[in-house]
Protein backbone atom coordinates (compact mmCIF):
# COMPACT_ATOMS: atom_id res chain seq x y z
CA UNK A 1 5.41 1.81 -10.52
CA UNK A 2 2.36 3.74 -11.14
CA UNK A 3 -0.77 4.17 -8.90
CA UNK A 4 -2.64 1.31 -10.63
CA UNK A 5 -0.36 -1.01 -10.70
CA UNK A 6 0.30 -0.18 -6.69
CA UNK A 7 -4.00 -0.50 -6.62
CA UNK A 8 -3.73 -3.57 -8.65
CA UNK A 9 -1.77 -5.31 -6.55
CA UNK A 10 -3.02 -3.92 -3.39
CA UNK A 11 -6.35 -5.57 -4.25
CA UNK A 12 -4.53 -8.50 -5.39
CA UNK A 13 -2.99 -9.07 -1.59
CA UNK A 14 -5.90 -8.32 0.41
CA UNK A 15 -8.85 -8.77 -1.89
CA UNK A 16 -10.78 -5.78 -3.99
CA UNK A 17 -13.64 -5.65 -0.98
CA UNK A 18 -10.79 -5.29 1.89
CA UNK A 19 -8.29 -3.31 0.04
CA UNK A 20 -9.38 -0.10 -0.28
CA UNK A 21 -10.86 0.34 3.69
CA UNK A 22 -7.31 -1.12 4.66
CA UNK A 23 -5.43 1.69 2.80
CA UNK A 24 -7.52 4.15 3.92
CA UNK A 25 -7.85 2.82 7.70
CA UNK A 26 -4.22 1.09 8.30
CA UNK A 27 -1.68 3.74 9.61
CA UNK A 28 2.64 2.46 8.72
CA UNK A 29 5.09 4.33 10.88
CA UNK A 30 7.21 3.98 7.60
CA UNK A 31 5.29 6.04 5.70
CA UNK A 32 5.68 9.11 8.25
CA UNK A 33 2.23 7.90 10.54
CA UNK A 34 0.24 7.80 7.63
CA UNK A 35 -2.24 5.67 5.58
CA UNK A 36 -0.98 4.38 1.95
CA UNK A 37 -3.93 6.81 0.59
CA UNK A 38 -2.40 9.78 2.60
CA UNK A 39 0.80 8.66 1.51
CA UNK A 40 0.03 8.56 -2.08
CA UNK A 41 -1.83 12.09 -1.86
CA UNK A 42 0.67 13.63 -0.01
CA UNK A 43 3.46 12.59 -3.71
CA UNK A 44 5.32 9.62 -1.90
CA UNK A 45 6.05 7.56 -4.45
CA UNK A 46 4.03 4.38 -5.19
CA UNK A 47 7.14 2.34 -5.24
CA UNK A 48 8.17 3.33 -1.70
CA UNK A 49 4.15 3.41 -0.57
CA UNK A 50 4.25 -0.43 -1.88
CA UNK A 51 7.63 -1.45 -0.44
CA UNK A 52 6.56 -0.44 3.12
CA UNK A 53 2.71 -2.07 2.54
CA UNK A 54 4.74 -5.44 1.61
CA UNK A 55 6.62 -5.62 5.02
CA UNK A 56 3.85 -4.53 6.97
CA UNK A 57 1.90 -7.68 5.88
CA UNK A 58 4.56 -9.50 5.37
CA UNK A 59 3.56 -10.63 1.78
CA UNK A 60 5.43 -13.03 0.00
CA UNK A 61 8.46 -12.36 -2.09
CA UNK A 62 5.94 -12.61 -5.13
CA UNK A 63 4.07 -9.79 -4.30
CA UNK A 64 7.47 -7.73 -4.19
C-alpha cells in the first residue's frame, strides 16, 4: 500500500473534512503511542499504519 491509497481510504472511512484532524489528533497504542501521521513520518509502513486504524474503528471487512 502506498501513502495515498492509505489517505484515500482514510478519507473514505471517516470523511475528507474529519480525516485528516483524526490522524493527526487520534493516538493507537498499536502504533507505539502515536498518531497515524507520526506513524507514517516516523517509516512505519502504510500497510501496518492502516491495519491498526481499521481495528481501532472497527471498520468493516470492506475497508480491510
Amino acid at each position: 500500500m502506498r501513502h495515498t491509497e492509505f489517505w484515500a481510504r482514510l478519507d473514505e472511512a471517516l470523511g475528507r473534512e474529519s480525516a485528516g484532524s483524526w490522524a493527526e489528533l487520534f493516538v493507537l497504542q498499536e502504533l507505539g503511542s502515536r498518531t497515524t501521521r507520526q506513524a507514517l513520518d516516523a517509516g512505519v509502513p502504510p500497510k501496518q499504519v492502516w491495519a491498526a486504524v481499521w481495528r481501532a474503528l472497527e471498520l468493516p471487512e470492506r475497508y480491510r
